[in-house]
N, C-alpha and C. Protein backbone atom coordinates (compact mmCIF):
# COMPACT_ATOMS: atom_id res chain seq x y z
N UNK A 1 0.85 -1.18 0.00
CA UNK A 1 0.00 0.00 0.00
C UNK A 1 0.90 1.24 0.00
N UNK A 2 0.81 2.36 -0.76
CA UNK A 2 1.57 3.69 -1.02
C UNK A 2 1.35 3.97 0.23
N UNK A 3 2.22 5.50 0.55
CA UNK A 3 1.69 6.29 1.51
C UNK A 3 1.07 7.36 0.39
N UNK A 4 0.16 7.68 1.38
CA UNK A 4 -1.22 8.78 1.01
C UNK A 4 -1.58 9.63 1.91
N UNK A 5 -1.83 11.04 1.28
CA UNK A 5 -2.35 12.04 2.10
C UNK A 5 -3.96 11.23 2.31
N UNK A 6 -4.40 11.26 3.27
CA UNK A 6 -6.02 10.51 3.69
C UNK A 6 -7.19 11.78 3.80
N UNK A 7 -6.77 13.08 4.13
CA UNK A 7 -7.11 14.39 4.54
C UNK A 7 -6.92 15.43 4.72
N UNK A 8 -7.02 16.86 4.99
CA UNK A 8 -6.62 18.12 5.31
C UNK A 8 -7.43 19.00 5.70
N UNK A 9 -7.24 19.08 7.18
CA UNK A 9 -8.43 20.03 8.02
C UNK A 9 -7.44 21.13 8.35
N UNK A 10 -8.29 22.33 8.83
CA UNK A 10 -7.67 22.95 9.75
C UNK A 10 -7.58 22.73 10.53
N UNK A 11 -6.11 23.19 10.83
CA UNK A 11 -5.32 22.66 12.61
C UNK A 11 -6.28 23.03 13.91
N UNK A 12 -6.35 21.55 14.68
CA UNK A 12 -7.42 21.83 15.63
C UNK A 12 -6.36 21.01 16.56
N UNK A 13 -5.92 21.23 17.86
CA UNK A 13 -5.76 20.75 18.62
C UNK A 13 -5.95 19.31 18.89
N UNK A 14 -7.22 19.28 18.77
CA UNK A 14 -8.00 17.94 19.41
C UNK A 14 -7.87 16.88 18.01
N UNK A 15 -7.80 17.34 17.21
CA UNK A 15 -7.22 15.78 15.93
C UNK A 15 -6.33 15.05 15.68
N UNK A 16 -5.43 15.69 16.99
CA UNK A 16 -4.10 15.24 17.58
C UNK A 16 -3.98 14.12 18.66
N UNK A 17 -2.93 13.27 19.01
CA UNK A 17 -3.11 12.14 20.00
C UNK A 17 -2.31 13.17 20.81
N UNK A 18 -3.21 12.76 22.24
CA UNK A 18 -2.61 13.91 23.60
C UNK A 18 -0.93 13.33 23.52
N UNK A 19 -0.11 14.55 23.90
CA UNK A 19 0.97 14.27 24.16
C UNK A 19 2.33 14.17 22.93
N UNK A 20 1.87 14.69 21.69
CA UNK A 20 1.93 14.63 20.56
C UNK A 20 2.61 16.32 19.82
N UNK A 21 3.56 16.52 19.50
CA UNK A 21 3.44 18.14 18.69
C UNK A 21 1.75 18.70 18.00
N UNK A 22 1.76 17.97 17.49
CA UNK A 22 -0.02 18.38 17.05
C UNK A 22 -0.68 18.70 18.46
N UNK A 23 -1.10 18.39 19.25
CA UNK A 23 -1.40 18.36 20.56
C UNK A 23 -1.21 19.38 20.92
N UNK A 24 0.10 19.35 21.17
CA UNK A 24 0.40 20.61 22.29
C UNK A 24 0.47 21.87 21.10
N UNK A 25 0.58 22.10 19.99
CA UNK A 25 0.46 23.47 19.58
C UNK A 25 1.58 23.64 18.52
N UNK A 26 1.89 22.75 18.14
CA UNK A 26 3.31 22.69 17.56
C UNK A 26 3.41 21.68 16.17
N UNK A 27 4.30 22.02 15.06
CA UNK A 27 4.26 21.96 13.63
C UNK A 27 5.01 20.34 14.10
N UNK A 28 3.94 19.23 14.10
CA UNK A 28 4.66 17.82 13.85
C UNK A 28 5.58 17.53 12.99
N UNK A 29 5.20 18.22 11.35
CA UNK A 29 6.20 17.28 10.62
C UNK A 29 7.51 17.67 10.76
N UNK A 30 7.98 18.78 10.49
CA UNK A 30 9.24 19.42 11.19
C UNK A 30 9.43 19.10 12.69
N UNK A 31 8.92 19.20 13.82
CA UNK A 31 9.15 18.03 14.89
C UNK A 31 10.09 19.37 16.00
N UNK A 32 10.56 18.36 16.66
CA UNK A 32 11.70 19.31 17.44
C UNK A 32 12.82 18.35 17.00
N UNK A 33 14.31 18.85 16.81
CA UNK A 33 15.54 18.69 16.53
C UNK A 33 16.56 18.79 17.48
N UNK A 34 17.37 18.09 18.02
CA UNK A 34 18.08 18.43 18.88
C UNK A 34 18.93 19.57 18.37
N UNK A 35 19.48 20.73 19.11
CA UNK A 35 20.26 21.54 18.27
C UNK A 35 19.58 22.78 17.66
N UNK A 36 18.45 22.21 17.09
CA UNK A 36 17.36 23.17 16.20
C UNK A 36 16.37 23.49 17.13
N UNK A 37 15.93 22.81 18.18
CA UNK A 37 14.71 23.03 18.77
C UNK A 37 13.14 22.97 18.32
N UNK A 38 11.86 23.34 18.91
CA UNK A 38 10.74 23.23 18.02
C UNK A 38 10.43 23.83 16.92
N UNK A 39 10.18 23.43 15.77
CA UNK A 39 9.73 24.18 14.22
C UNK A 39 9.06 25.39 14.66
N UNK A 40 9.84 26.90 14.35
CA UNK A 40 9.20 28.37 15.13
C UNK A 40 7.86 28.64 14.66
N UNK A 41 7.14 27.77 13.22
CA UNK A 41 6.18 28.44 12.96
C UNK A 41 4.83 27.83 13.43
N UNK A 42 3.87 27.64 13.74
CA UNK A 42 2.75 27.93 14.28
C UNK A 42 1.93 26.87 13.21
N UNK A 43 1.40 25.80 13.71
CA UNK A 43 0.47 24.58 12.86
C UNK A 43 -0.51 25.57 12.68
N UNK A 44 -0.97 24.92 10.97
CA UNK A 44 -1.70 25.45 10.05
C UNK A 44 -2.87 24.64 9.68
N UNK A 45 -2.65 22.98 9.80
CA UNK A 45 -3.50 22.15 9.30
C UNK A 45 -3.15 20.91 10.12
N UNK A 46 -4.29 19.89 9.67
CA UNK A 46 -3.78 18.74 10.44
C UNK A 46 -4.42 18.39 9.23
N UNK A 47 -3.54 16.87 8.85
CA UNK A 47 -3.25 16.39 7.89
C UNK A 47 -2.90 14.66 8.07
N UNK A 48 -4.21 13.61 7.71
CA UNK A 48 -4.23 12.16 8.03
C UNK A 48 -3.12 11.80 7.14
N UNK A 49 -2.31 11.09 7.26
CA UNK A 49 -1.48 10.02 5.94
C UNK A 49 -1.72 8.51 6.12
N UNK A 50 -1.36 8.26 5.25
CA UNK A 50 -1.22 6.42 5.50
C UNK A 50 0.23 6.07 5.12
N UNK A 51 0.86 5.84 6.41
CA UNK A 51 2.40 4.65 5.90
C UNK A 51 2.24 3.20 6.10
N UNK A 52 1.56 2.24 4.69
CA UNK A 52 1.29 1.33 5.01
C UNK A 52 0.31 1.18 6.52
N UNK A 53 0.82 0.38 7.37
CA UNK A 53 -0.82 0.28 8.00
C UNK A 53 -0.78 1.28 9.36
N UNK A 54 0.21 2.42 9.13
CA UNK A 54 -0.20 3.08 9.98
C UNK A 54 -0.68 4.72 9.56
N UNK A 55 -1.52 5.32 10.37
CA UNK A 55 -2.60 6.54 9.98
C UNK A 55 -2.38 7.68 10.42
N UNK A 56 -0.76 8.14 10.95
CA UNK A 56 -0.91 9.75 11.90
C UNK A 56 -1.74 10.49 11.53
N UNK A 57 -1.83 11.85 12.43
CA UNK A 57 -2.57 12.63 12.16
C UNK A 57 -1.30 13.40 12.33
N UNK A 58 -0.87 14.52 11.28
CA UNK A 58 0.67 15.27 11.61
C UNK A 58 -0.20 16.60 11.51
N UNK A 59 0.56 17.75 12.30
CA UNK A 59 0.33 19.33 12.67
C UNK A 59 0.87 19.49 11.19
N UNK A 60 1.05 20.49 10.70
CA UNK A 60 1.80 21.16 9.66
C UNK A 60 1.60 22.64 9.32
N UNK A 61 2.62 23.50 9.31
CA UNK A 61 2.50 24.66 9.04
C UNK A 61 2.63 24.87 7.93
N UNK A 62 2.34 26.12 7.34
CA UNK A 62 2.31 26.63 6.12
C UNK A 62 3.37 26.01 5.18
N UNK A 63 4.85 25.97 5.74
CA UNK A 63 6.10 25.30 4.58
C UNK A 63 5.74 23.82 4.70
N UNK A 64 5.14 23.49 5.92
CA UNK A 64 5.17 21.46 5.78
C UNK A 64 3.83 21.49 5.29
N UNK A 65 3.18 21.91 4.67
CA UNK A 65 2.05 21.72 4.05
C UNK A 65 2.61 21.82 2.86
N UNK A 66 3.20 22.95 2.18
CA UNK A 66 3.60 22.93 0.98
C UNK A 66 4.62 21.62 0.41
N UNK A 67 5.59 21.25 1.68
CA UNK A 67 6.30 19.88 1.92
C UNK A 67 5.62 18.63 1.34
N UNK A 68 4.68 18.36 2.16
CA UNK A 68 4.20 17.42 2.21
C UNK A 68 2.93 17.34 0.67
N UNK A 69 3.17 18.49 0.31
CA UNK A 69 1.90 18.46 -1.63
C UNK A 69 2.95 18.09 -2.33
N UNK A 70 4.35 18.36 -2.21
CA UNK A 70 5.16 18.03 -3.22
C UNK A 70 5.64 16.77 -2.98
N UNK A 71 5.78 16.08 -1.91
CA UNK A 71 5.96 14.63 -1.61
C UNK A 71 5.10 13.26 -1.77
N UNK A 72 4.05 14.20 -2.13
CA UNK A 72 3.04 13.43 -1.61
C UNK A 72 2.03 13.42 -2.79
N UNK A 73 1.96 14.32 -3.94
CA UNK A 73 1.54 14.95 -4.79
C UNK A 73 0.53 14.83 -4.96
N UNK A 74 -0.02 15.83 -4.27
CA UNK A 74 -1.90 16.12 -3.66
C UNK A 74 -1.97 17.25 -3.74
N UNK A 75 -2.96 17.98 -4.41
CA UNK A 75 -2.98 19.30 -4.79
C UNK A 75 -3.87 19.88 -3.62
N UNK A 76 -2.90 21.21 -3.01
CA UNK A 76 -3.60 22.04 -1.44
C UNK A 76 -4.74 22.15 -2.11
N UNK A 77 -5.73 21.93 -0.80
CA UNK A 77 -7.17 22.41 -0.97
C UNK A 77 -7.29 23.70 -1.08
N UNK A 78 -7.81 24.50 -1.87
CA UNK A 78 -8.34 25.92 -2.45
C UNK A 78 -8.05 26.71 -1.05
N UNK A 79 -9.04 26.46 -0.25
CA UNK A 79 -9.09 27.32 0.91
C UNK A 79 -7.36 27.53 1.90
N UNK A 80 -6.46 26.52 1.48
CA UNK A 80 -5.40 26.73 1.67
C UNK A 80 -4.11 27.39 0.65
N UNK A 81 -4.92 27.27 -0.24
CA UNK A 81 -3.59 27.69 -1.28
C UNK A 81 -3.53 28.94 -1.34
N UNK A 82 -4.75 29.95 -1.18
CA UNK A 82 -4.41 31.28 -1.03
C UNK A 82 -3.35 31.37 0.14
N UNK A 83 -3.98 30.95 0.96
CA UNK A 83 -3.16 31.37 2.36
C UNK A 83 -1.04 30.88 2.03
N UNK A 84 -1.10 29.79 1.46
CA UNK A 84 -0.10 29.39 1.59
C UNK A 84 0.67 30.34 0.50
N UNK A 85 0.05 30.42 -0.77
CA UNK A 85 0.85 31.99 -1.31
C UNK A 85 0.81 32.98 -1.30
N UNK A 86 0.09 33.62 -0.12
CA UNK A 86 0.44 34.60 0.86
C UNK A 86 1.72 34.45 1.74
N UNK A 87 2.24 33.06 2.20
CA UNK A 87 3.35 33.01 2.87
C UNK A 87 4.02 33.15 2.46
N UNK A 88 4.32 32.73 0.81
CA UNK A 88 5.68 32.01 0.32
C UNK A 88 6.59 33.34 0.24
């Protein structure tokens, strides 16, 4: 089975597993880094995938959203793509 984008909501806290960067307020796919610390920008979406048989739900801000369309090659939902080329 590929991996697959499954979804794309706006970032809600609660679509997150407690205890999780999504959770607490913070851009999952970028993560924290030792050295680098937590990703500075601010979750934008929450976003289901499938890796084979497992289903996260990852935070993603504006650049790991754009990340994850080009990896993943799923075209941003409308209501995000303005916003996201407003960031770029």
């Amino acid at each position: 089975m590929a991996n697959v984008v499954i979804w794309v909501k706006p970032y809600e806290a609660a679509n997150h597993t407690p205890g999780t960067e999504g959770h607490k307020g913070l851009c999952g796919w970028h993560g924290t880094t030792l050295g680098r610390g937590p990703c500075p920008n601010e979750p934008y979406a929450s976003v289901k995938l499938r890796y084979a048989d497992y289903e996260p739900v990852q935070s993603a801000c504006i650049e790991a959203l754009k990340e994850i369309s080009q990896r993943y090659g799923f075209a941003i939902p409308q209501e995000y793509s303005e916003r996201v080329v407003e960031n770029s």
